[in-house]
PDB file of N, CA and C in Angstrom:
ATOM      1  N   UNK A   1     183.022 146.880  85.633  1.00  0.00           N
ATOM      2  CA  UNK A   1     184.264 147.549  85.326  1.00  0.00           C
ATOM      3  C   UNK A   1     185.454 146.846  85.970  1.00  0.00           C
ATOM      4  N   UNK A   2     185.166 146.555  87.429  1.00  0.00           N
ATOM      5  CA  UNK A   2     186.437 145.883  87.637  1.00  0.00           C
ATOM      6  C   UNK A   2     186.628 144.368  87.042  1.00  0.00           C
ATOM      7  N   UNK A   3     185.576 143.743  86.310  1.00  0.00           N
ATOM      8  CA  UNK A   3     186.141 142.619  85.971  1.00  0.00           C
ATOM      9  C   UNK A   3     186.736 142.824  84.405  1.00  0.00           C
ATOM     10  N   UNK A   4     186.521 144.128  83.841  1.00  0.00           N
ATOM     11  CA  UNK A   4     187.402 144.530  82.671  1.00  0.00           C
ATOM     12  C   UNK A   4     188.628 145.237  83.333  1.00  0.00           C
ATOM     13  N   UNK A   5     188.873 145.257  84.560  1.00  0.00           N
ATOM     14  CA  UNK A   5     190.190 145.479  84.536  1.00  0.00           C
ATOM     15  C   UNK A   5     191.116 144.505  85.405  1.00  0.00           C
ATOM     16  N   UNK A   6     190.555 143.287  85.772  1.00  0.00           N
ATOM     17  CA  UNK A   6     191.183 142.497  86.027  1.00  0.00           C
ATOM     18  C   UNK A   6     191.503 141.388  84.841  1.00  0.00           C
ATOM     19  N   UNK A   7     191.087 141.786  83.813  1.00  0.00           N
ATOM     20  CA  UNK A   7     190.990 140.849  82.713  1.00  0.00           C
ATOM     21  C   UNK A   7     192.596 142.305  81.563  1.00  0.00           C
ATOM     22  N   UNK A   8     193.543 141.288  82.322  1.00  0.00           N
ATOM     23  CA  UNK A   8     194.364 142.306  81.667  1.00  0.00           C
ATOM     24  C   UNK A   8     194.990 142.414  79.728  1.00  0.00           C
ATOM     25  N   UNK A   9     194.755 141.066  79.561  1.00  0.00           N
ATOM     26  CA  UNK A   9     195.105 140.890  78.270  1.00  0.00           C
ATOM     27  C   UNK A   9     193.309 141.473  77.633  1.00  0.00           C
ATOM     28  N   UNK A  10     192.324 141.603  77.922  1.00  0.00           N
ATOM     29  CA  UNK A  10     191.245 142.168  77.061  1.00  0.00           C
ATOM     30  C   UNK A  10     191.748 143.727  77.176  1.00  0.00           C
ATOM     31  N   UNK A  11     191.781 144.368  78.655  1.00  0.00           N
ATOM     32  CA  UNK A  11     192.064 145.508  78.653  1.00  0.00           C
ATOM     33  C   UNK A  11     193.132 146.002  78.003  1.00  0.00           C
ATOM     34  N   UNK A  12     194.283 145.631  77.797  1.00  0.00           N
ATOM     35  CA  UNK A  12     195.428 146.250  76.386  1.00  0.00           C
ATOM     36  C   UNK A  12     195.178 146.179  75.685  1.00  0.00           C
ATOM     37  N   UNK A  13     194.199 144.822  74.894  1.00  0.00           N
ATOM     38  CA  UNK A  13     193.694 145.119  73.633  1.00  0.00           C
ATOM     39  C   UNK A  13     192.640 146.029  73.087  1.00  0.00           C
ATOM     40  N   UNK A  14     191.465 146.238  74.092  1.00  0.00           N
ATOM     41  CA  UNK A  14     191.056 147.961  74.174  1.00  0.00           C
ATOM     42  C   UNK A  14     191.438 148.926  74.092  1.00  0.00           C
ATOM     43  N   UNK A  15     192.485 149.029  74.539  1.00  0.00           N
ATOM     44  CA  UNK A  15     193.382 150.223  74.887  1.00  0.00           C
ATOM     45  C   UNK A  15     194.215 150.769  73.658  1.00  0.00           C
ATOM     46  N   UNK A  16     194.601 149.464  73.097  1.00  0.00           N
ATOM     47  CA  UNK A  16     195.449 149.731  71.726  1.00  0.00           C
ATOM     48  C   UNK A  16     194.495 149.815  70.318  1.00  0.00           C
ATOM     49  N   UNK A  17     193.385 149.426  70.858  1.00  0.00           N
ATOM     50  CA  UNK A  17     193.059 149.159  69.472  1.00  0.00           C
ATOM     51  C   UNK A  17     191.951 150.381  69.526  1.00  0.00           C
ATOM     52  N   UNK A  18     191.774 151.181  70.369  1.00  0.00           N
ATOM     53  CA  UNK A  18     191.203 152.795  70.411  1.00  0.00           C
ATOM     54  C   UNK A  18     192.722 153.533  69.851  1.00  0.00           C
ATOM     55  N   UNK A  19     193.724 153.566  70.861  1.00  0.00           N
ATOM     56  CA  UNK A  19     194.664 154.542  70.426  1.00  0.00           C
ATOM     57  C   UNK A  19     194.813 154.390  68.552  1.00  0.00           C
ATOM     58  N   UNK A  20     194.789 152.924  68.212  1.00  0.00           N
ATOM     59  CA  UNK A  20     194.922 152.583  66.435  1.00  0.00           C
ATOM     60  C   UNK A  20     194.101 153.149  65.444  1.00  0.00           C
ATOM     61  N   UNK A  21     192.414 153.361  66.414  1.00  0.00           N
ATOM     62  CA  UNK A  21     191.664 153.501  65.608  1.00  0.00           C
ATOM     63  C   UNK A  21     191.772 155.244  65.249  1.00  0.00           C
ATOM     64  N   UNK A  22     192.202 155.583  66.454  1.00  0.00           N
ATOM     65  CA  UNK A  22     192.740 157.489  66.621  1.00  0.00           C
ATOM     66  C   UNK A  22     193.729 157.580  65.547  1.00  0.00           C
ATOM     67  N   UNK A  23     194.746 156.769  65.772  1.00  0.00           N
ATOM     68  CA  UNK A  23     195.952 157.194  64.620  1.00  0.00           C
ATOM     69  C   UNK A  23     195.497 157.133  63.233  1.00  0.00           C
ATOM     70  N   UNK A  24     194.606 156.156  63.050  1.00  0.00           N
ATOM     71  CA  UNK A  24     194.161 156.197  61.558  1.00  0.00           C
ATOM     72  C   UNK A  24     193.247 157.357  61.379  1.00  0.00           C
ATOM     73  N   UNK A  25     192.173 157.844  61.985  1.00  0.00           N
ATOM     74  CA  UNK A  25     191.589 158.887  61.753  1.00  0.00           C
ATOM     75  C   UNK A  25     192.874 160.343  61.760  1.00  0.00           C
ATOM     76  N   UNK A  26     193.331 159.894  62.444  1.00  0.00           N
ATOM     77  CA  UNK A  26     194.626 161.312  62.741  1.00  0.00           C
ATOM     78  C   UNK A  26     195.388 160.913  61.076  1.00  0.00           C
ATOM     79  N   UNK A  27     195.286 159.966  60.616  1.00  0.00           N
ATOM     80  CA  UNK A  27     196.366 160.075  59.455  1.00  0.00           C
ATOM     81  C   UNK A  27     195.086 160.634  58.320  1.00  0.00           C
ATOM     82  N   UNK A  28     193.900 160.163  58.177  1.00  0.00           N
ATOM     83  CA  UNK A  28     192.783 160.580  57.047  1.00  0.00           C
ATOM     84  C   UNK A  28     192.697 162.318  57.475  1.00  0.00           C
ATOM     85  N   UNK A  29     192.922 162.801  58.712  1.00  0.00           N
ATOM     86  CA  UNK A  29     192.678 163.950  58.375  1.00  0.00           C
ATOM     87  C   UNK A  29     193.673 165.051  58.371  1.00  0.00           C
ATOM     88  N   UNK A  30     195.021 164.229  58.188  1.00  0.00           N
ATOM     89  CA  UNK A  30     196.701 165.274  57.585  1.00  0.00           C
ATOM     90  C   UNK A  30     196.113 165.148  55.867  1.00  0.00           C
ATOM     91  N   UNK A  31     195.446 164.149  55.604  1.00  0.00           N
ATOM     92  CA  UNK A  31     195.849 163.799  54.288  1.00  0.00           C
ATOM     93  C   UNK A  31     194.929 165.021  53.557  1.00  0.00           C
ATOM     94  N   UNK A  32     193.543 164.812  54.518  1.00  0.00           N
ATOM     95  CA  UNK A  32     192.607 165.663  53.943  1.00  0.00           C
ATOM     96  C   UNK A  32     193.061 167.460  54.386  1.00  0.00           C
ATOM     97  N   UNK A  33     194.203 167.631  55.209  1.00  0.00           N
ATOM     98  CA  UNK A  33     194.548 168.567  55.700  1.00  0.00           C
ATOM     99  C   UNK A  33     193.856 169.576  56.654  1.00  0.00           C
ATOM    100  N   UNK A  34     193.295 168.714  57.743  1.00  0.00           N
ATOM    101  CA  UNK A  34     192.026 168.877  58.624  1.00  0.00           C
ATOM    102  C   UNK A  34     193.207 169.141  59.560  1.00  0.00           C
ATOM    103  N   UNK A  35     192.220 169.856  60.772  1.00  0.00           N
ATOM    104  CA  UNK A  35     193.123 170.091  62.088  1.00  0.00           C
ATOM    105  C   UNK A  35     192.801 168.518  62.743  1.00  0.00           C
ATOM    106  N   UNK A  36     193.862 168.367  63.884  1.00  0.00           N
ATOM    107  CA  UNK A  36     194.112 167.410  63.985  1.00  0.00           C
ATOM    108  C   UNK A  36     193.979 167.140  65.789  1.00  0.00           C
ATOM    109  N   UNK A  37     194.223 168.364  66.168  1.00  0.00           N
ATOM    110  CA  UNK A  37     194.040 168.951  67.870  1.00  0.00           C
ATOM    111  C   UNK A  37     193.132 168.022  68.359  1.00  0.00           C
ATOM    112  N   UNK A  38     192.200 168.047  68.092  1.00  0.00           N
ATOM    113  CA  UNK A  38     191.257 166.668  68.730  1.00  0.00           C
ATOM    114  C   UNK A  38     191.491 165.671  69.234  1.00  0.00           C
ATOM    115  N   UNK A  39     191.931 164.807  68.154  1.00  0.00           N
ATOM    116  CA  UNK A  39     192.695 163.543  68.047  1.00  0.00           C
ATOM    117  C   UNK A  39     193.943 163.398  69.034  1.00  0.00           C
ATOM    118  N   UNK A  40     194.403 164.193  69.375  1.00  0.00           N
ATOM    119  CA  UNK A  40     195.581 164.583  70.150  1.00  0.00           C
ATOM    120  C   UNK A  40     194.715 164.737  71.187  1.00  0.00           C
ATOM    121  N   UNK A  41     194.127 165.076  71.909  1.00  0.00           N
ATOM    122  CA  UNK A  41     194.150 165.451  73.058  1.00  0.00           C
ATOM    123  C   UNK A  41     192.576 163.956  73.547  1.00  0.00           C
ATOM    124  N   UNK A  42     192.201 163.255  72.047  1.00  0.00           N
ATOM    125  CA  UNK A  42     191.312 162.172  72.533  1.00  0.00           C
ATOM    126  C   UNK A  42     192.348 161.475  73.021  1.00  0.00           C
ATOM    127  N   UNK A  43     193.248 161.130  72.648  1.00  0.00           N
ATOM    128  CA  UNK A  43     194.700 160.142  72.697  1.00  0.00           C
ATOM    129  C   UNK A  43     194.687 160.289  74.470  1.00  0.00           C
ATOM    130  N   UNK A  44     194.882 161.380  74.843  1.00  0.00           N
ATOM    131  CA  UNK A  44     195.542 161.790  75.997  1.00  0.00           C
ATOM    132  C   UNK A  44     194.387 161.357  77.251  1.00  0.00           C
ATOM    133  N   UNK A  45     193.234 161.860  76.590  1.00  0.00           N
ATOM    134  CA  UNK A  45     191.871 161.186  77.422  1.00  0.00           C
ATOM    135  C   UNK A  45     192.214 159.940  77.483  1.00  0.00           C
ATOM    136  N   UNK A  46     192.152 159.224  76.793  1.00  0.00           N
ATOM    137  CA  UNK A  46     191.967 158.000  76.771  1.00  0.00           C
ATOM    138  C   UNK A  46     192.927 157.148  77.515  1.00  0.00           C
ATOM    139  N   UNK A  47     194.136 157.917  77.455  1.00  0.00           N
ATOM    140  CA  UNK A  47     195.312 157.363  78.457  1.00  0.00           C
ATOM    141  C   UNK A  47     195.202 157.490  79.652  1.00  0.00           C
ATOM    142  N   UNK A  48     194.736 158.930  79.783  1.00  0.00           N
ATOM    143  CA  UNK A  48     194.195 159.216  81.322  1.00  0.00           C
ATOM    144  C   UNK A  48     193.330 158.207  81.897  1.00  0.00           C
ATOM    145  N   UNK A  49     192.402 157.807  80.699  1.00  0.00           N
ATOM    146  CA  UNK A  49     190.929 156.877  81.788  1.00  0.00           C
ATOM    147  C   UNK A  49     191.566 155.599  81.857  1.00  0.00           C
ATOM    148  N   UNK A  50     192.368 154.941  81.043  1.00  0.00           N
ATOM    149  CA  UNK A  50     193.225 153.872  81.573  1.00  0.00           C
ATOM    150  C   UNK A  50     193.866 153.849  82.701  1.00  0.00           C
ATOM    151  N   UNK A  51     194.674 154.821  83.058  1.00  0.00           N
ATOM    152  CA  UNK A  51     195.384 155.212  83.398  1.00  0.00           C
ATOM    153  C   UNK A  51     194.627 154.672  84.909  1.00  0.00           C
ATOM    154  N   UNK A  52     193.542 156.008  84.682  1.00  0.00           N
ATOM    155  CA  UNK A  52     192.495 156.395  86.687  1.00  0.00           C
ATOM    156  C   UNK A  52     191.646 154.251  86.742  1.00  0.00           C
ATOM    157  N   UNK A  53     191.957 154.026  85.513  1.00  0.00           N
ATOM    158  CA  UNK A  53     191.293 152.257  86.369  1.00  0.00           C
ATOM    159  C   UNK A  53     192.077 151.251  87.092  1.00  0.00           C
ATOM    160  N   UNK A  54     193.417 152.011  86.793  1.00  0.00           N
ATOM    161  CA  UNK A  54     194.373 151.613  87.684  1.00  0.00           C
ATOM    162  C   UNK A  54     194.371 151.883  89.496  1.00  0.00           C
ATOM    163  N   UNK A  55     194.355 152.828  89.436  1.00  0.00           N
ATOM    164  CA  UNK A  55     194.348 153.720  90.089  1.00  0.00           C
ATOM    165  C   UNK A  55     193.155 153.294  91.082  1.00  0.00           C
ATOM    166  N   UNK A  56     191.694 153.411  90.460  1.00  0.00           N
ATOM    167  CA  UNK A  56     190.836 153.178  91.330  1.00  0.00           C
ATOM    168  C   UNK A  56     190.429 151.538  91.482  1.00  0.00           C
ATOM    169  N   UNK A  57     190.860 150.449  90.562  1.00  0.00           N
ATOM    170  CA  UNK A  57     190.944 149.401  90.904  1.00  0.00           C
ATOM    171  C   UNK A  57     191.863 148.586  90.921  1.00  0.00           C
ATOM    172  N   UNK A  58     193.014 149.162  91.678  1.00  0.00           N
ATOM    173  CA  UNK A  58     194.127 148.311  92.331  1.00  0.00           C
ATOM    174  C   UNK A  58     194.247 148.709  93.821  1.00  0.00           C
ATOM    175  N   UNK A  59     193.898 149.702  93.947  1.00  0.00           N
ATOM    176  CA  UNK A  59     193.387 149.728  95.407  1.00  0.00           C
ATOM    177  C   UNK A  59     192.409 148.937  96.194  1.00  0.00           C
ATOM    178  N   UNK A  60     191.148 148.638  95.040  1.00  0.00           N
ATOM    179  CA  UNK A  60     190.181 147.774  95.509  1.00  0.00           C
ATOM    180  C   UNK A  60     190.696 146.313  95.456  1.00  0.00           C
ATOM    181  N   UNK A  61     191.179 145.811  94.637  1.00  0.00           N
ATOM    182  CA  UNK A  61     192.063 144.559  94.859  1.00  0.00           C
ATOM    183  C   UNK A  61     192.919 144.497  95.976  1.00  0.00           C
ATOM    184  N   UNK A  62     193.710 145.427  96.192  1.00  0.00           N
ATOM    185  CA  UNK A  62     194.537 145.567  97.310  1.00  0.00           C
ATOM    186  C   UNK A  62     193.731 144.989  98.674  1.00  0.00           C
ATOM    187  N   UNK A  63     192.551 146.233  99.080  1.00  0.00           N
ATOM    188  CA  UNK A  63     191.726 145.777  99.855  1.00  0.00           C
ATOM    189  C   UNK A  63     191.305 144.479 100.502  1.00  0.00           C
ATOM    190  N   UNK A  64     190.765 144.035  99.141  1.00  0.00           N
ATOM    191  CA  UNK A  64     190.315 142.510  99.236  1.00  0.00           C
ATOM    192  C   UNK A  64     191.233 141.575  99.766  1.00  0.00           C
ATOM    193  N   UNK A  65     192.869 141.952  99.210  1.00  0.00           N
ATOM    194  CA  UNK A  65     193.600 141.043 100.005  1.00  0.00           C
ATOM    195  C   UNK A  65     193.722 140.910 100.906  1.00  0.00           C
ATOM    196  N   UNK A  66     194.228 142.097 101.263  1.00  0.00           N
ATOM    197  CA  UNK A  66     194.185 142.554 102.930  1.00  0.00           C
ATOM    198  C   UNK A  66     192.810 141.444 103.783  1.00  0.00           C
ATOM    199  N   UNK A  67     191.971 142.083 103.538  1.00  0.00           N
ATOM    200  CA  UNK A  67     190.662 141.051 104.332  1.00  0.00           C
ATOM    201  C   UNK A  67     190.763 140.043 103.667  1.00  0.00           C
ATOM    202  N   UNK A  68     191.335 139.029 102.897  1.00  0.00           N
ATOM    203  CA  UNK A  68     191.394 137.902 103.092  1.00  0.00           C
ATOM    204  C   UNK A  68     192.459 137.071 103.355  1.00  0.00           C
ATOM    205  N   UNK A  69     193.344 138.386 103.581  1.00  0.00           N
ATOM    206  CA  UNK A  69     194.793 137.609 104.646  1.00  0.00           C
ATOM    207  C   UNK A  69     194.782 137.480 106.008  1.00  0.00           C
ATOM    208  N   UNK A  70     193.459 138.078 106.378  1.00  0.00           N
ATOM    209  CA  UNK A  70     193.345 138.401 107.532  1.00  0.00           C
ATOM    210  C   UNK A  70     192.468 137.449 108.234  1.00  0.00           C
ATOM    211  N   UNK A  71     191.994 136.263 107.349  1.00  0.00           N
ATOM    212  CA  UNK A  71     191.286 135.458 108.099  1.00  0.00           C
ATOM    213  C   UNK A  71     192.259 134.358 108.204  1.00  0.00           C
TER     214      UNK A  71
END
């Protein structure tokens, strides 16, 4: 995991190309006139878990610097 999130140009393209694949299902099911609540709140997941790999691996990078500024 952390080497998919140090790999920052793969990780946006994950990122966008889930949120793309949501919007298109979110547009097949206005058309079909389906509820849509799902899709909305997968969106929001999905931002969130981007979001927490920040979170939990930029701290761990951080770390690492630290101990290797320190030698």
């Amino acid at each position: 995991m952390q080497d998919f999130y140090l790999n920052e140009g793969m990780r946006e393209e994950v990122r966008l190309y889930l949120l793309k694949f949501l919007t298109d299902k979110a547009v097949e099911k206005v058309f079909a006139q389906e509820d849509t609540k799902a899709i909305a709140e997968a969106r929001d997941v999905i931002e969130e878990a981007f979001n927490n790999l920040e979170i939990i691996f930029q701290k761990k990078v951080e770390g690492k610097e630290m101990l290797n500024g320190a030698r």
